[in-house]
N, C-alpha and C. Protein backbone atom coordinates (compact mmCIF):
# COMPACT_ATOMS: atom_id res chain seq x y z
N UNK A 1 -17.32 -2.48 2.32
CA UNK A 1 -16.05 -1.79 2.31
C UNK A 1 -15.38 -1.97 3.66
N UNK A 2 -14.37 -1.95 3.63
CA UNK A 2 -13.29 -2.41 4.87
C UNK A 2 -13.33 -1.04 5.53
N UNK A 3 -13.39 -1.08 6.93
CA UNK A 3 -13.82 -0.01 7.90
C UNK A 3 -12.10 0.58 8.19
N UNK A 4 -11.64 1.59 8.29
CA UNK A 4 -10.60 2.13 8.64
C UNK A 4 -10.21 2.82 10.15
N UNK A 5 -9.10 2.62 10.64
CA UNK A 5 -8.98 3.66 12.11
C UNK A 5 -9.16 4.80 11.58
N UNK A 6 -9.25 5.70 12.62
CA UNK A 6 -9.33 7.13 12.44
C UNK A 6 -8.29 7.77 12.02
N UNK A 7 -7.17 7.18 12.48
CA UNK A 7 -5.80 7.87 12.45
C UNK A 7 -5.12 7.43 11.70
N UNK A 8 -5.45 6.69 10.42
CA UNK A 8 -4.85 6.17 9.48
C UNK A 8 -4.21 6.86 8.40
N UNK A 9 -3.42 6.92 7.80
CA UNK A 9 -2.96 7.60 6.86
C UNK A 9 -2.14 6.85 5.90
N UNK A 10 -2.25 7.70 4.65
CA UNK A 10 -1.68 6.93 3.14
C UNK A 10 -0.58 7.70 2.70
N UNK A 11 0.77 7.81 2.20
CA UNK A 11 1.32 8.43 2.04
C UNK A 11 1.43 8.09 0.44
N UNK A 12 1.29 8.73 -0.55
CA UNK A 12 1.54 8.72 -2.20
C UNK A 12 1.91 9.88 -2.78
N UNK A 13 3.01 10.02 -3.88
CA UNK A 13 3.44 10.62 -4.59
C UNK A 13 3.67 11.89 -3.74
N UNK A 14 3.92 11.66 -2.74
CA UNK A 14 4.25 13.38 -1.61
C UNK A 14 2.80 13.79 -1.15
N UNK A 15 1.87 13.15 -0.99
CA UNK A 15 0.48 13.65 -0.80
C UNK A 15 0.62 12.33 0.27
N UNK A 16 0.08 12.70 1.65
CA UNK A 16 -0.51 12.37 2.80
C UNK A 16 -2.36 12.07 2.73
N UNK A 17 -2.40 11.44 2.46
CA UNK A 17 -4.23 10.72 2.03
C UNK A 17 -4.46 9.96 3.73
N UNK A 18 -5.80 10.81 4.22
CA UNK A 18 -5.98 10.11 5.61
C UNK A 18 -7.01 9.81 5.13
N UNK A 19 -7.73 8.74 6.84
CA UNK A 19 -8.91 8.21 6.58
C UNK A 19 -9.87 8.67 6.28
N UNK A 20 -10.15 10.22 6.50
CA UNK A 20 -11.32 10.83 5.70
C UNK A 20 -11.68 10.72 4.60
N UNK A 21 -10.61 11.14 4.10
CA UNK A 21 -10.34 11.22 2.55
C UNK A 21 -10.32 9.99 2.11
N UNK A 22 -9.54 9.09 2.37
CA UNK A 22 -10.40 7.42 1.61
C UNK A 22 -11.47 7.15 1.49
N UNK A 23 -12.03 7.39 2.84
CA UNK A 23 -13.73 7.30 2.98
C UNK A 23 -14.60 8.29 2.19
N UNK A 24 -13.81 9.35 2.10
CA UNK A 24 -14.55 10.33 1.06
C UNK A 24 -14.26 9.71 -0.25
N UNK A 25 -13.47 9.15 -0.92
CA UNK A 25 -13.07 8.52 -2.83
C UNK A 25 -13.73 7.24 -2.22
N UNK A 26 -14.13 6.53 -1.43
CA UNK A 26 -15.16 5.45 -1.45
C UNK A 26 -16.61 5.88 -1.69
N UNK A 27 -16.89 6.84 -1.09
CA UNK A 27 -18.48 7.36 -1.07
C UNK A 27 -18.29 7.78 -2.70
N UNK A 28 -17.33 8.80 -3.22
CA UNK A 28 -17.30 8.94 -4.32
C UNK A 28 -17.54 7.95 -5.27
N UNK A 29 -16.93 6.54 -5.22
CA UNK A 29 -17.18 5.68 -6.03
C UNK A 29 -18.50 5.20 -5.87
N UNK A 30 -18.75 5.17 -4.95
CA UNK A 30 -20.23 4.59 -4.84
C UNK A 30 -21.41 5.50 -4.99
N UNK A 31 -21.33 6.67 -5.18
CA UNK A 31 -21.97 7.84 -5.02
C UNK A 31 -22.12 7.74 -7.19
N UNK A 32 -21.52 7.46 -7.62
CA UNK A 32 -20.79 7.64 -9.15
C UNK A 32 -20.67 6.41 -9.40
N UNK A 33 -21.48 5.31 -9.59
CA UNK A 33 -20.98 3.68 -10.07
C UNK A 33 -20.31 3.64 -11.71
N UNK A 34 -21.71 4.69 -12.32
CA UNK A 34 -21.03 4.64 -13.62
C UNK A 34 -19.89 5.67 -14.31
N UNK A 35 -19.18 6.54 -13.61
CA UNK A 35 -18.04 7.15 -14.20
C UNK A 35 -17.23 6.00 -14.54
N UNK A 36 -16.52 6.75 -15.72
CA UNK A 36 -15.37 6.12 -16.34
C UNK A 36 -14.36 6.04 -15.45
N UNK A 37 -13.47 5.28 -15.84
CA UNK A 37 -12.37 5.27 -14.49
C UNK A 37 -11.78 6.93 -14.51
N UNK A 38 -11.75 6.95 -16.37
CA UNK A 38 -11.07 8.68 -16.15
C UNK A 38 -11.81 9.54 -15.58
N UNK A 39 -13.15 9.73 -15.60
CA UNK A 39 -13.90 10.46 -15.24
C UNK A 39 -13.56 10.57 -13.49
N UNK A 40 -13.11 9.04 -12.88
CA UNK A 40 -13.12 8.90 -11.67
C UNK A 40 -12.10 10.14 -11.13
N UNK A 41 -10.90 9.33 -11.65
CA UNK A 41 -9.85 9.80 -11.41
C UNK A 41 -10.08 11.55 -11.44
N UNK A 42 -10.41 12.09 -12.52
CA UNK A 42 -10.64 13.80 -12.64
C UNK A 42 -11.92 14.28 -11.56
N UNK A 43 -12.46 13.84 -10.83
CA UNK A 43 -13.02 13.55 -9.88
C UNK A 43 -12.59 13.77 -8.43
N UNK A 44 -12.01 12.72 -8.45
CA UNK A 44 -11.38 12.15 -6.98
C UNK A 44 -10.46 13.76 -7.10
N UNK A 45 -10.04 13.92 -8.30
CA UNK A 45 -8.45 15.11 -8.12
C UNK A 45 -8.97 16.19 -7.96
N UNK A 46 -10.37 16.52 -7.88
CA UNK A 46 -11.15 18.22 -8.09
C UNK A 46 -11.42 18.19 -6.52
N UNK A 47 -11.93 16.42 -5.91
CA UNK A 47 -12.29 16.62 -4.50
C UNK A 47 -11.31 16.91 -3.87
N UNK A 48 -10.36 16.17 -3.85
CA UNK A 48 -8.89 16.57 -3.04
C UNK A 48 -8.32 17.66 -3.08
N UNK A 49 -8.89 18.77 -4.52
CA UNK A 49 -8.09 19.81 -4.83
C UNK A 49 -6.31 19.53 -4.86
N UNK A 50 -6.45 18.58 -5.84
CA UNK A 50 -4.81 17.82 -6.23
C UNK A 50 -4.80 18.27 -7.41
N UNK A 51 -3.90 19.39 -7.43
CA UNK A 51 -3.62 19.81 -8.59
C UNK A 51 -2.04 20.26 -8.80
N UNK A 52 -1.56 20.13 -10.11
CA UNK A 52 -0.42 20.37 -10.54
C UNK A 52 -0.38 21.89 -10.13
N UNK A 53 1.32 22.31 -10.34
CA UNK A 53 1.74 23.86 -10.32
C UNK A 53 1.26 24.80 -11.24
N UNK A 54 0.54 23.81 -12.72
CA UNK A 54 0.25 24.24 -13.50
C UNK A 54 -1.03 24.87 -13.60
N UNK A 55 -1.75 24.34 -12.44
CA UNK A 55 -3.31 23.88 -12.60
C UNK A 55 -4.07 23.00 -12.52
N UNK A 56 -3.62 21.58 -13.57
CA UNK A 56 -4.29 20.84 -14.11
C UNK A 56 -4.10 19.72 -12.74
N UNK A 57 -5.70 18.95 -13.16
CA UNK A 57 -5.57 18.06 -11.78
C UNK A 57 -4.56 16.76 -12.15
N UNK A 58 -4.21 16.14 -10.91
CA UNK A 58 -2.97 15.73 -10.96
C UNK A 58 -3.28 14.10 -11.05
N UNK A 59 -3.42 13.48 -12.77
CA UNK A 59 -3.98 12.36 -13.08
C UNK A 59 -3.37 11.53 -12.66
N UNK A 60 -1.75 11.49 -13.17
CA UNK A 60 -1.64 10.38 -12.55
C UNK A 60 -0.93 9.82 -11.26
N UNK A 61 -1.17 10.74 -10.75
CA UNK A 61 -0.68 10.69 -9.21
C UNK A 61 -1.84 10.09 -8.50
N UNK A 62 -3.07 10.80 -9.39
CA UNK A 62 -3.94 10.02 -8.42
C UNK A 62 -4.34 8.47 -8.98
N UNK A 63 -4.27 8.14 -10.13
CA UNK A 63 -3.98 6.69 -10.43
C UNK A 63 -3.40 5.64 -9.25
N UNK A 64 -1.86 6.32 -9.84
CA UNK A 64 -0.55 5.48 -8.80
C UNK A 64 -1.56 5.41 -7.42
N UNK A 65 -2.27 6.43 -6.68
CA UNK A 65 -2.95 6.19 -5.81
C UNK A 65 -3.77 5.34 -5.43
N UNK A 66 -4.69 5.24 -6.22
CA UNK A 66 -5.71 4.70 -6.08
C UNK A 66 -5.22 3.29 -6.51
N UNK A 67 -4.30 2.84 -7.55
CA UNK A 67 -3.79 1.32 -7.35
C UNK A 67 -3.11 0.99 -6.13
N UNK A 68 -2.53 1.59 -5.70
CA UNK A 68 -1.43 1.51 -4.24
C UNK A 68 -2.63 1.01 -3.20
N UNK A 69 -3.81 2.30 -3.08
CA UNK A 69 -4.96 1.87 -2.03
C UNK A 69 -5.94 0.38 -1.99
N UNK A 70 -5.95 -0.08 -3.60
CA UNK A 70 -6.17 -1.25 -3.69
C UNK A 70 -5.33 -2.19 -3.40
N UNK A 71 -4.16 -2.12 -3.71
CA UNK A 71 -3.47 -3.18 -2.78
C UNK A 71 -3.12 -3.23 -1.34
N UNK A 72 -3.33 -1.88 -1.02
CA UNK A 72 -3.16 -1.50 0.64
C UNK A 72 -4.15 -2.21 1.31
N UNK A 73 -5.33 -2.38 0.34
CA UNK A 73 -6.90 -1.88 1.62
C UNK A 73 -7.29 -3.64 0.94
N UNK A 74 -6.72 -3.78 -0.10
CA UNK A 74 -7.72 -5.32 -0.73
C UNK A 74 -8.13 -5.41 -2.46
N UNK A 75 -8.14 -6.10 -3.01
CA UNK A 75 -8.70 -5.91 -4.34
C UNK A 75 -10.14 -5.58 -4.28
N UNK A 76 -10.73 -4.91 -4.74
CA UNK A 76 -12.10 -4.72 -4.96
C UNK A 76 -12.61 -3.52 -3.72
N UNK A 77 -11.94 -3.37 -2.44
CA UNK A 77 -12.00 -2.31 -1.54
C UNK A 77 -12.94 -1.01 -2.26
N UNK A 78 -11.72 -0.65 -3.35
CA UNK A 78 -12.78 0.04 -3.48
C UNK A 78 -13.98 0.41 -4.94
N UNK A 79 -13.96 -0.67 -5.14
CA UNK A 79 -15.15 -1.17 -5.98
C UNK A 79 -15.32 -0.26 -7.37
N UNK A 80 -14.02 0.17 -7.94
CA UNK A 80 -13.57 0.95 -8.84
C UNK A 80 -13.96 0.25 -10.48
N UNK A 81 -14.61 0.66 -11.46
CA UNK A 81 -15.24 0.03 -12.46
C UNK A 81 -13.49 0.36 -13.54
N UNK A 82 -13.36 -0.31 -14.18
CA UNK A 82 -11.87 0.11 -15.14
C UNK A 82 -12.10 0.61 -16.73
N UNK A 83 -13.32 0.78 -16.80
CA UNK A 83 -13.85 1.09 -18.08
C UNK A 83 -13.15 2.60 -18.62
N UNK A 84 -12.50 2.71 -19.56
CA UNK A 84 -11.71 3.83 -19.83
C UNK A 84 -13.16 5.06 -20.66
């Protein structure tokens, strides 16, 4: 996995994603090889505590995310399985 500065930051859908937090949804993926991508995604949104006004965690924001970070960081960066 591609090593990040410290002071890096992601900006998506109005959510500010720093390098912790990448490095934390990388350990996640690798921590979890076999979750579904949805499973990922409802995942990644419980760690972040990304949740709608409603409640519900915030799917596809964190999608749009996590494709954006693959093209940010590299294809395969972060070693995300697409199995629905």
């Amino acid at each position: 996995m591609p090593s990040l500065n410290t002071d890096l930051t992601f900006v998506c859908c109005g959510r500010t994603i720093t390098s912790q937090e990448i490095k934390d949804i990388q350990e996640t993926i690798r921590i979890f090889p076999n979750l579904s991508y949805k499973e990922l995604i409802q995942t990644i949104c419980e760690h972040l505590q990304w949740y709608t006004a409603g409640g519900a965690n915030k799917t596809e924001a964190c999608t749009k995310m996590l494709e954006k970070l693959e093209i940010y960081m590299g294809v395969g960066a972060l070693c995300m399985q697409q199995s629905f």
